[in-house]
N, C-alpha and C. Protein backbone atom coordinates (compact mmCIF):
# COMPACT_ATOMS: atom_id res chain seq x y z
N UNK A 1 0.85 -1.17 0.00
CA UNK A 1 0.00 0.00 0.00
C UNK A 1 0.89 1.23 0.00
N UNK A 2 0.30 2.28 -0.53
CA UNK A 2 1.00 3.64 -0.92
C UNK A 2 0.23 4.40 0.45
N UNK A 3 0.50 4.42 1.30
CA UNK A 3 0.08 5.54 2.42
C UNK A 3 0.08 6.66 2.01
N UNK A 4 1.33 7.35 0.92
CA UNK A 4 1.59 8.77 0.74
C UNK A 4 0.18 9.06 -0.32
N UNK A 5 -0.34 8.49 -0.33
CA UNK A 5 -1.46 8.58 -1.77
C UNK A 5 -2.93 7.87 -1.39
N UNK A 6 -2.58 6.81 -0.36
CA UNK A 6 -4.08 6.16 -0.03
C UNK A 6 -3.87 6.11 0.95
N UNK A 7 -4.75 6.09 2.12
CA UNK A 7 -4.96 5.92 3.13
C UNK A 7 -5.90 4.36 3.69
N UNK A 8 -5.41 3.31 3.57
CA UNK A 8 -6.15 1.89 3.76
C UNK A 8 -6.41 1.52 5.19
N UNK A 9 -7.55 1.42 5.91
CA UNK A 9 -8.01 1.34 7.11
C UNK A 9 -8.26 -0.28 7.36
N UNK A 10 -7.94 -1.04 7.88
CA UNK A 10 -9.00 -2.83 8.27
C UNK A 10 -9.68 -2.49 9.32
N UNK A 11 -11.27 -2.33 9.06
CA UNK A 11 -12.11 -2.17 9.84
C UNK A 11 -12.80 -3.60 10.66
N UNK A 12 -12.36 -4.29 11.80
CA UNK A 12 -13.17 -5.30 11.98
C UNK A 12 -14.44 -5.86 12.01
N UNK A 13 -15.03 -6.75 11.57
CA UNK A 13 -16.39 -6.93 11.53
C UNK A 13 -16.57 -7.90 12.63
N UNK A 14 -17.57 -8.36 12.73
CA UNK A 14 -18.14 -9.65 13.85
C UNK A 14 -17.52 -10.76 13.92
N UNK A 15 -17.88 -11.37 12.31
CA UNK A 15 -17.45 -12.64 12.33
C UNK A 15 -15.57 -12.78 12.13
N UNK A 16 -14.86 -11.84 12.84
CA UNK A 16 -13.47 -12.31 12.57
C UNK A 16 -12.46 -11.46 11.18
N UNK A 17 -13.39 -11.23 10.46
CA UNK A 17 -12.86 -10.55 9.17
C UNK A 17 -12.63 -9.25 9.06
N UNK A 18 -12.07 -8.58 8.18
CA UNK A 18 -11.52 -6.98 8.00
C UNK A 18 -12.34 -6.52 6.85
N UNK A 19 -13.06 -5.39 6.92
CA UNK A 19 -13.35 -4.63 5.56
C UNK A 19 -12.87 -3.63 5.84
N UNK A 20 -12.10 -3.44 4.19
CA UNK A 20 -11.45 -2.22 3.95
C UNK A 20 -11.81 -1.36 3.30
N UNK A 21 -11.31 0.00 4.23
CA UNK A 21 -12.18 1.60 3.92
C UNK A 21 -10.70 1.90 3.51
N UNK A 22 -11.17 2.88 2.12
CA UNK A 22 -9.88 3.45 1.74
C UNK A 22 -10.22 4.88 1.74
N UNK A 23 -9.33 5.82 1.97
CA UNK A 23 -9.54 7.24 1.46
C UNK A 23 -8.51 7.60 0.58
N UNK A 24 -8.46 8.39 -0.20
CA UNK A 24 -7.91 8.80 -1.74
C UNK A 24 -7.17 9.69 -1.54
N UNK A 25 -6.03 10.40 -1.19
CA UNK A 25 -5.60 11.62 -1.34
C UNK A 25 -5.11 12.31 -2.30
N UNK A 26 -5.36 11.66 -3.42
CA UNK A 26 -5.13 12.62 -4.47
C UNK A 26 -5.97 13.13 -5.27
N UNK A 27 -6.83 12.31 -4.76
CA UNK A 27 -8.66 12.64 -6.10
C UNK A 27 -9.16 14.10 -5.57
N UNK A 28 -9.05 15.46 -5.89
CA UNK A 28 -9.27 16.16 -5.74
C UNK A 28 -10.65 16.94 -6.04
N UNK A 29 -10.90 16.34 -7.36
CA UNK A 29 -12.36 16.45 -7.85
C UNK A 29 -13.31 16.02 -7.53
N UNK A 30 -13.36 14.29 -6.82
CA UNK A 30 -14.30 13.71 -6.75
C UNK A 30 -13.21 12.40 -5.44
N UNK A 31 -13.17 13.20 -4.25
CA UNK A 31 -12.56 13.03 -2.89
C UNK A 31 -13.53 11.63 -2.32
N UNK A 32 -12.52 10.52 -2.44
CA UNK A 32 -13.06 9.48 -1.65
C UNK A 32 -12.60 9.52 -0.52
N UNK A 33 -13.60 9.31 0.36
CA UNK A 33 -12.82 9.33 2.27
C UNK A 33 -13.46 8.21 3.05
N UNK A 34 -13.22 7.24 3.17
CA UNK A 34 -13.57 6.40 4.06
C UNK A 34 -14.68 5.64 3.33
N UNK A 35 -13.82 5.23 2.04
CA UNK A 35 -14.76 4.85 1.20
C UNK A 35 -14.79 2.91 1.27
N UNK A 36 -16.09 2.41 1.84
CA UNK A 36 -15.89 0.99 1.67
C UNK A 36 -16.71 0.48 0.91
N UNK A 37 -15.33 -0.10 -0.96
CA UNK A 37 -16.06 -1.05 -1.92
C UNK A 37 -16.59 -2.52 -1.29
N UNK A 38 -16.42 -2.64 -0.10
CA UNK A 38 -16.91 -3.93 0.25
C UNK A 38 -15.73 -5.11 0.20
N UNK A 39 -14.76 -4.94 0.13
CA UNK A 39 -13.43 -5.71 -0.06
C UNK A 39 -13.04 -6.37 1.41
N UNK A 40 -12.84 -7.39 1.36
CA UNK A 40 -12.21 -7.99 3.04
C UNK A 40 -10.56 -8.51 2.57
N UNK A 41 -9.86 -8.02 3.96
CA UNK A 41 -8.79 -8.28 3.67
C UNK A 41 -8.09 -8.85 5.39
N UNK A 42 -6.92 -8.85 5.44
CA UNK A 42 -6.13 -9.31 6.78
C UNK A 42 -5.04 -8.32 6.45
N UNK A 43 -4.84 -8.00 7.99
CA UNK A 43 -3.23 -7.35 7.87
C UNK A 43 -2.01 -8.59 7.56
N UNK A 44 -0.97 -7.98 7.08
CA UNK A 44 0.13 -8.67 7.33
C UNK A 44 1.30 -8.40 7.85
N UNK A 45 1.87 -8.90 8.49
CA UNK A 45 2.40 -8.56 9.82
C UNK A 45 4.15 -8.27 9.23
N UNK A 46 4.85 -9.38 8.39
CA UNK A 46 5.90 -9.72 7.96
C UNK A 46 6.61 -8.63 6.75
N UNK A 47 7.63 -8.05 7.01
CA UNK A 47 8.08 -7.20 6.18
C UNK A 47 8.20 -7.30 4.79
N UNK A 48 7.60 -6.49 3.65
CA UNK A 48 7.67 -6.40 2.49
C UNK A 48 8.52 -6.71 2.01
N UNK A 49 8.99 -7.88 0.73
CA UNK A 49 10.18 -8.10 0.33
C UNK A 49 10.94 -7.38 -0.25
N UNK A 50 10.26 -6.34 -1.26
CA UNK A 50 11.02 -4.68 -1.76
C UNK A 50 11.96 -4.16 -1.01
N UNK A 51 11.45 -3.90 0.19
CA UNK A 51 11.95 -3.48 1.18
C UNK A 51 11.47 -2.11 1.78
N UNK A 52 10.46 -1.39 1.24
CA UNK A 52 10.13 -0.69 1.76
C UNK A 52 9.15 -0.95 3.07
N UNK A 53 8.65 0.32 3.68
CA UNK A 53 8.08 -0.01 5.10
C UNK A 53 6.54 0.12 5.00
N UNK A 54 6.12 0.37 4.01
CA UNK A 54 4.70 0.53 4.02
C UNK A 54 3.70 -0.67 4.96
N UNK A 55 2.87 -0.36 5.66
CA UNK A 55 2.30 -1.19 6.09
C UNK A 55 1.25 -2.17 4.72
N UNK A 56 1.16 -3.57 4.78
CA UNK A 56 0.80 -4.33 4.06
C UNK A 56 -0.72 -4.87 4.24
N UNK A 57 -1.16 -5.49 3.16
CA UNK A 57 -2.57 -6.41 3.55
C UNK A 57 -2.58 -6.85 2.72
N UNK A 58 -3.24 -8.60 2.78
CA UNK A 58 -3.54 -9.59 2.13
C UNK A 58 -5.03 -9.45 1.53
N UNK A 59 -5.56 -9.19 0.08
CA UNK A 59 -6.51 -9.78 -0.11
C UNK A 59 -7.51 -11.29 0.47
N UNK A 60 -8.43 -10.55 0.19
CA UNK A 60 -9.25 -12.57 0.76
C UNK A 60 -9.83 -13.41 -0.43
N UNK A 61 -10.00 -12.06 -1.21
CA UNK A 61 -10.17 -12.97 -2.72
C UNK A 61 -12.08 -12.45 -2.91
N UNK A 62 -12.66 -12.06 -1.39
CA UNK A 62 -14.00 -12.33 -1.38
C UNK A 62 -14.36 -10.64 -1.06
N UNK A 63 -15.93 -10.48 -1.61
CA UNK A 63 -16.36 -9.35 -1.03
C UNK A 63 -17.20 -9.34 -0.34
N UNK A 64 -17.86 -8.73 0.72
CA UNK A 64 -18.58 -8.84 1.80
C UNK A 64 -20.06 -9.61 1.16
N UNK A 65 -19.96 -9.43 0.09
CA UNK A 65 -21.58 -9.21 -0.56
C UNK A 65 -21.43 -10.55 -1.24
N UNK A 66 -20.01 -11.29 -1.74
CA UNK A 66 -20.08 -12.16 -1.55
C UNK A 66 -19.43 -14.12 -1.17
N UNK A 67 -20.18 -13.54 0.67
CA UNK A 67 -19.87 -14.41 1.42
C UNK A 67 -21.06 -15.49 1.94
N UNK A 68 -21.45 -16.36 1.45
CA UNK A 68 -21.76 -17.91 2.11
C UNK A 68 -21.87 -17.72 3.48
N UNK A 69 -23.29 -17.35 4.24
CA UNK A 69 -23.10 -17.13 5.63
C UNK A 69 -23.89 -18.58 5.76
N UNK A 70 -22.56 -19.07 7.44
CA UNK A 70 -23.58 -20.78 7.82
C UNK A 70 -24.31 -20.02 9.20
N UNK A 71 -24.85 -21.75 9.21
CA UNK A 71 -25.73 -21.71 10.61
C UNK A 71 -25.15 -21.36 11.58
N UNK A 72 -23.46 -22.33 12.17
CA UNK A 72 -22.67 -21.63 12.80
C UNK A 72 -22.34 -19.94 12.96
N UNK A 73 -23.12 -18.93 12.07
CA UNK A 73 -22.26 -17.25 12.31
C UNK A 73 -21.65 -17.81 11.32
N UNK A 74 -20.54 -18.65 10.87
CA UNK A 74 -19.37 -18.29 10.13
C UNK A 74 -19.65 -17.77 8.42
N UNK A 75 -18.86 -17.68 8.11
CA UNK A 75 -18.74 -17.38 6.33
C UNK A 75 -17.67 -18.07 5.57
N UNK A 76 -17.83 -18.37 4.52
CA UNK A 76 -16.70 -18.99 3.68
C UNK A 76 -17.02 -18.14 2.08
N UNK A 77 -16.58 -17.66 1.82
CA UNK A 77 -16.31 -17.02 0.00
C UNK A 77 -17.17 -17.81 -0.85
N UNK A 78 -17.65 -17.45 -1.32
CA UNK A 78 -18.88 -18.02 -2.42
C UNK A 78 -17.74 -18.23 -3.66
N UNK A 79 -16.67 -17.65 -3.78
CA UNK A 79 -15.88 -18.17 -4.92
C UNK A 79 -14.78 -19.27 -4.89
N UNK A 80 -14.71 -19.45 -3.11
CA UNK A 80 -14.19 -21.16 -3.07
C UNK A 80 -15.18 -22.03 -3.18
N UNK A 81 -16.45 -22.16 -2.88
CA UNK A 81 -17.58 -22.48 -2.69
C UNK A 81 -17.84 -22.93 -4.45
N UNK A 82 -18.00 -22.12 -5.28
CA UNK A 82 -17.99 -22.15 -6.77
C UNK A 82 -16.74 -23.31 -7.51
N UNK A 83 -15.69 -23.19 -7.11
CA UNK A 83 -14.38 -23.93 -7.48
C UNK A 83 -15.04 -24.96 -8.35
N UNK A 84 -15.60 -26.08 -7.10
CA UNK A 84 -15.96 -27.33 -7.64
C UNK A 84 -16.27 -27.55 -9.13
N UNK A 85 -17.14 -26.49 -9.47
CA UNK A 85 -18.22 -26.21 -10.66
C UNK A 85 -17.33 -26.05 -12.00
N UNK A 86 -16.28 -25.20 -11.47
CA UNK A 86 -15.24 -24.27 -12.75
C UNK A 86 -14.97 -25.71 -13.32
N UNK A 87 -14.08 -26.28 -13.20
CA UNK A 87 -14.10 -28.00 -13.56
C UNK A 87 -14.61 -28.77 -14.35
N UNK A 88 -15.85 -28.74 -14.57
CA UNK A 88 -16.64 -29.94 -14.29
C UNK A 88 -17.18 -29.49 -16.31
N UNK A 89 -16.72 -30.39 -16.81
CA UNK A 89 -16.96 -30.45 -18.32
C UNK A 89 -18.21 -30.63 -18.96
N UNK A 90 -18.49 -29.62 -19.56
CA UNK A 90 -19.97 -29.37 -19.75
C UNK A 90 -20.71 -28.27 -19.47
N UNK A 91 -20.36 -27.76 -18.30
CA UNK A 91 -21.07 -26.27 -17.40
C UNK A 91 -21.16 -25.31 -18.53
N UNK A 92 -21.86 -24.43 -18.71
CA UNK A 92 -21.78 -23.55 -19.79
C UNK A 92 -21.28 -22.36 -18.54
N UNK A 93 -22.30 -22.36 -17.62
CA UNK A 93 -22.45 -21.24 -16.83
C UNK A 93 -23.13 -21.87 -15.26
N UNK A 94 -23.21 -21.29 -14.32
CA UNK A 94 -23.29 -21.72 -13.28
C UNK A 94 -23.60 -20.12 -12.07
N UNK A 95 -24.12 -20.44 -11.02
CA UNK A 95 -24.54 -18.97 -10.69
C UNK A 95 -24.82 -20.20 -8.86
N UNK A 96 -24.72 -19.44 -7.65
CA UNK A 96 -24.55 -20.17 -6.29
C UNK A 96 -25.82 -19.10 -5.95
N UNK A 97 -27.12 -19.76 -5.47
CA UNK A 97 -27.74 -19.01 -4.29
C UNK A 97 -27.72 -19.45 -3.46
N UNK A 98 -27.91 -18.81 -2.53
CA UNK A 98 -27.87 -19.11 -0.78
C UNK A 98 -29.41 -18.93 -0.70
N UNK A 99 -30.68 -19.68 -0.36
CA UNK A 99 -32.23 -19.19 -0.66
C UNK A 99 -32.17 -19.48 1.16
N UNK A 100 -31.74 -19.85 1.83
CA UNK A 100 -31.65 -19.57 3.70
C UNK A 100 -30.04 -20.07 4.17
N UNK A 101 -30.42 -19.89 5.64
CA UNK A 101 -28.89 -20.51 6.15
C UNK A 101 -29.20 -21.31 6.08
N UNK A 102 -29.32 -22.58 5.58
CA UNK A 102 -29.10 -24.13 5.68
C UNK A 102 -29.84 -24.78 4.12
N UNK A 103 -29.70 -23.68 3.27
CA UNK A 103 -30.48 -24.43 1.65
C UNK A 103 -29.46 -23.41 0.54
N UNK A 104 -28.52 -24.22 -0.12
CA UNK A 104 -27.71 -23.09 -1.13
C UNK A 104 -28.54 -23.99 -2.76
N UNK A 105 -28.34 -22.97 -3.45
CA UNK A 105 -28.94 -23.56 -4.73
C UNK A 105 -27.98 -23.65 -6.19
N UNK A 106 -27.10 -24.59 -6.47
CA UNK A 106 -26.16 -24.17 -7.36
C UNK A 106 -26.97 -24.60 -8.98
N UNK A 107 -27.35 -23.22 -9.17
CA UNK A 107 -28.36 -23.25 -10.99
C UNK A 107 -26.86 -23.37 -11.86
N UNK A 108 -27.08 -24.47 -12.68
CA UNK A 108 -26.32 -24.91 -13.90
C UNK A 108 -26.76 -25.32 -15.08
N UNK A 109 -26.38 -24.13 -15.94
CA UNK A 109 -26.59 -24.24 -17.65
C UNK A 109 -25.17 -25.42 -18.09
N UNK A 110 -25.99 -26.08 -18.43
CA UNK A 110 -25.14 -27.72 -19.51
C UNK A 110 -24.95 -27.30 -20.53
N UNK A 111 -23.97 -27.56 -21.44
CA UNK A 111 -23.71 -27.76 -22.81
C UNK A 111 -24.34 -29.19 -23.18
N UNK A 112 -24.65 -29.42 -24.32
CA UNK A 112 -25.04 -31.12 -24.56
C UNK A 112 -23.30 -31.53 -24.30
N UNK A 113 -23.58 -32.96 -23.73
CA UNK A 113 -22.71 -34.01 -23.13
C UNK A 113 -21.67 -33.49 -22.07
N UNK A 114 -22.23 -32.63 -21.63
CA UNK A 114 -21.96 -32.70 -20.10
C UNK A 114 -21.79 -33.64 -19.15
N UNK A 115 -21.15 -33.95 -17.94
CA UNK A 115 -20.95 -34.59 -17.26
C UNK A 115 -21.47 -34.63 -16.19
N UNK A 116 -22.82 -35.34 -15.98
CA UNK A 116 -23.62 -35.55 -14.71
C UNK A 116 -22.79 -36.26 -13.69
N UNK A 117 -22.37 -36.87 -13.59
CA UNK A 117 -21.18 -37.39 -12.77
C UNK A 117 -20.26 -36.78 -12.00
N UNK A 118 -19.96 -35.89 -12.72
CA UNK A 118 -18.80 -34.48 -12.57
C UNK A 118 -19.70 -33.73 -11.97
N UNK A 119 -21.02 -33.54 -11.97
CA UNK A 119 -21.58 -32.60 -11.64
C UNK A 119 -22.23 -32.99 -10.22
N UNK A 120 -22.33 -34.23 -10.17
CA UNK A 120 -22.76 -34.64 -8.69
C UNK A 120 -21.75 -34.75 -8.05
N UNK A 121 -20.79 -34.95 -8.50
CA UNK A 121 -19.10 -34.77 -7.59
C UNK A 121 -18.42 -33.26 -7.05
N UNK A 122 -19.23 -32.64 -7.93
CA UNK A 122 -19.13 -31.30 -7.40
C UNK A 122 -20.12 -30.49 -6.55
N UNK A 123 -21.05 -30.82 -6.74
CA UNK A 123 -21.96 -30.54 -5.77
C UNK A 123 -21.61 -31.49 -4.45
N UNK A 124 -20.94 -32.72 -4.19
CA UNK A 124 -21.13 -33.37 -2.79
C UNK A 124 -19.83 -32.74 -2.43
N UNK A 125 -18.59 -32.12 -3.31
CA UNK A 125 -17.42 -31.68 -2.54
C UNK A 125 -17.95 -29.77 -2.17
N UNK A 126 -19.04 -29.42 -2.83
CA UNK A 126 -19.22 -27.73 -2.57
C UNK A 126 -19.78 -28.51 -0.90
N UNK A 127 -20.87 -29.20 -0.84
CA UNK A 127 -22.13 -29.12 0.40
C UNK A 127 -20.66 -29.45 1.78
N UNK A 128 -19.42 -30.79 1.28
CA UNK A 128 -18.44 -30.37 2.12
C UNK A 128 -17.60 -29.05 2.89
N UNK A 129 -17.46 -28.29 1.99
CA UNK A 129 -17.44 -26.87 2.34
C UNK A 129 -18.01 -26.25 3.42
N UNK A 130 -19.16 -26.93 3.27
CA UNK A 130 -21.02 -25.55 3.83
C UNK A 130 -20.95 -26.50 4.79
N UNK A 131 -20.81 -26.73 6.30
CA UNK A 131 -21.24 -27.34 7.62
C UNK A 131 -22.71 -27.00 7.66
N UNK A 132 -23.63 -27.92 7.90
CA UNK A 132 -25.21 -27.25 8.36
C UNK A 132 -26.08 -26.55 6.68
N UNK A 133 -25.44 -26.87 5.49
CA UNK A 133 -26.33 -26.42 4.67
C UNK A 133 -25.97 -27.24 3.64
N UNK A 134 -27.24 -27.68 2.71
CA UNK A 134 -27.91 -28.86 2.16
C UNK A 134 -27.45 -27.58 0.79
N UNK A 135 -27.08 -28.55 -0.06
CA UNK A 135 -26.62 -27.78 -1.16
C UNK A 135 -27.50 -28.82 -2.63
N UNK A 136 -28.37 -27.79 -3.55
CA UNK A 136 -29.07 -28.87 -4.41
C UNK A 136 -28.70 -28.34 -5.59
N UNK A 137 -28.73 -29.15 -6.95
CA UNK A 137 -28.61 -29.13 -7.98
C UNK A 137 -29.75 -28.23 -8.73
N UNK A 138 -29.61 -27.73 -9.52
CA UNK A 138 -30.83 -27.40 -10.48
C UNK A 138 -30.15 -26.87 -11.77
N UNK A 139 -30.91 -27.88 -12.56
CA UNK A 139 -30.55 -27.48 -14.26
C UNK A 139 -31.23 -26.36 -14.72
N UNK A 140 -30.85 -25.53 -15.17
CA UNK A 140 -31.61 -24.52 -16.22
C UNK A 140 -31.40 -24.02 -17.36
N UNK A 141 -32.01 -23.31 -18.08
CA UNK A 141 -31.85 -23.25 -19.93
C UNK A 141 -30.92 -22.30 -20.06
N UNK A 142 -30.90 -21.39 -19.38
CA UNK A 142 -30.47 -19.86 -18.83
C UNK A 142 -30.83 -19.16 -17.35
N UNK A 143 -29.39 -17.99 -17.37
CA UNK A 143 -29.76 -17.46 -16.29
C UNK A 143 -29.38 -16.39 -16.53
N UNK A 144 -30.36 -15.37 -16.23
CA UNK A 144 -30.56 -14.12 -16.41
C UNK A 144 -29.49 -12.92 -15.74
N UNK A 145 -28.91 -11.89 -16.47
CA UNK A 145 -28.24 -10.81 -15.34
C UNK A 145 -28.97 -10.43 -14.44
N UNK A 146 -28.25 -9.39 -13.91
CA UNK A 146 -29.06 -9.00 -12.66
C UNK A 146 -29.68 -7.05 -13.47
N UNK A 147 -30.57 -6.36 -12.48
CA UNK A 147 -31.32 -5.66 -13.16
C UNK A 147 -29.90 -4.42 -13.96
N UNK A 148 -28.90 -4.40 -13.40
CA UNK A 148 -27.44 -3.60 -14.31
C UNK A 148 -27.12 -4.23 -14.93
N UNK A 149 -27.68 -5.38 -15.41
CA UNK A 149 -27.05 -6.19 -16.99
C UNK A 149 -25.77 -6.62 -16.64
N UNK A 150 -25.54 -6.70 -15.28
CA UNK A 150 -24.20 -7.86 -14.95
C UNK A 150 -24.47 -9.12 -14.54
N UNK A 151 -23.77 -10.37 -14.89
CA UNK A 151 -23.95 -11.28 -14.01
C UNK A 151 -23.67 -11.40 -13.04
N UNK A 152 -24.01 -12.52 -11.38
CA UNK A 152 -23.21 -12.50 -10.67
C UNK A 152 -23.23 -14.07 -10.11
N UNK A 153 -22.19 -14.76 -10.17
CA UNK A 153 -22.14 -16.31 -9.79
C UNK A 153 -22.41 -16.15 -8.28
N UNK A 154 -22.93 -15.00 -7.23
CA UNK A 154 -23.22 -15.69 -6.05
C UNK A 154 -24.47 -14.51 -6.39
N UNK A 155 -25.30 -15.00 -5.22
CA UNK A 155 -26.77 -14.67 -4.91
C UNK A 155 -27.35 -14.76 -3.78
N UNK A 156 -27.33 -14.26 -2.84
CA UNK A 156 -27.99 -14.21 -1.44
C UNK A 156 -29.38 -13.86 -1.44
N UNK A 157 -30.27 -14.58 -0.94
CA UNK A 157 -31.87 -14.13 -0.08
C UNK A 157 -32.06 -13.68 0.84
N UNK A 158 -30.52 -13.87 1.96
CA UNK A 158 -30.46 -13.63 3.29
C UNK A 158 -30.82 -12.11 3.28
N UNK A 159 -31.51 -11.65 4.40
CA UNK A 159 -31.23 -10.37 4.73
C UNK A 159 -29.96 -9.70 4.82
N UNK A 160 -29.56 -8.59 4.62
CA UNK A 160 -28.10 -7.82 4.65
C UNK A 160 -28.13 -8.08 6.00
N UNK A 161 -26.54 -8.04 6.27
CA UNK A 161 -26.43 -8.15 8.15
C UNK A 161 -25.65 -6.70 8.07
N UNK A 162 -25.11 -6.19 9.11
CA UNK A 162 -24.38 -4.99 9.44
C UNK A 162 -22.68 -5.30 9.50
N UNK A 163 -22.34 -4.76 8.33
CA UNK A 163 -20.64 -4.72 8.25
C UNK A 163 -19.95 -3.74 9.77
């Protein structure tokens, strides 16, 4: 991290994790201050190999928005959660809802000769992942963006909780 130029905060949350607020110091026009994209990260403790002194942080790979919350409180990344799927020969496309804490729904568009096999092997190593939640298959023709014409491979029903 550039301190002389950004200012990167790890704000703790509940369950154990950091979201990071950045402020901008050079955007003069349009001044971000304590701005959080929703990004989780960890400090890191161990000196930069460059060698400079800047204080450091590890990405988590995940954004708050999307995290796999279990029954336990905990969370796991909806994009380790996904892994299984990337794999699996045939998938055209693939998209993870969470429809409660204990029911995830992984919707999968097939190519013809796809691998049902592959695909039940990936679904019993995702539901390994998820402690306390029943993870089900469902085929579909298509799956639609979301209303900004983006896709997004995770999908929550849960209510928002408080970062």
């Amino acid at each position: 991290m550039f301190n002389d130029f950004i200012i990167a905060e790890l704000v703790p949350r509940e369950d154990g994790l950091w979201r990071v607020v950045l402020t901008d110091l050079t955007n003069f026009t349009m001044p971000f201050i304590r701005y959080d994209q929703g990004d989780l990260a960890e400090p890191v403790e161990s000196p930069c190999p460059c060698g400079r002194n800047f204080p450091q942080l590890r990405l988590l790979g995940a954004r708050s928005s999307d995290l796999v919350r279990l029954p336990n409180g905990g969370t796991v990344s909806a994009l380790r959660v996904g892994i299984p799927l990337n794999g699996v020969p045939g998938v055209d496309r693939f998209q993870i809802v969470q429809e409660s804490l204990t029911r995830i729904v992984a919707r999968v568009v097939r190519q013809p000769g796809c691998d049902q096999l592959a695909l039940e092997r990936a679904v019993a190593e995702m539901t390994s992942q998820l402690p306390g939640l029943r993870v089900e298959l469902e085929i579909v023709s298509h799956l639609p963006p979301n209303p900004s014409g983006k896709f997004s491979q995770f999908r929550s029903s849960l209510p928002a909780t408080s970062t």
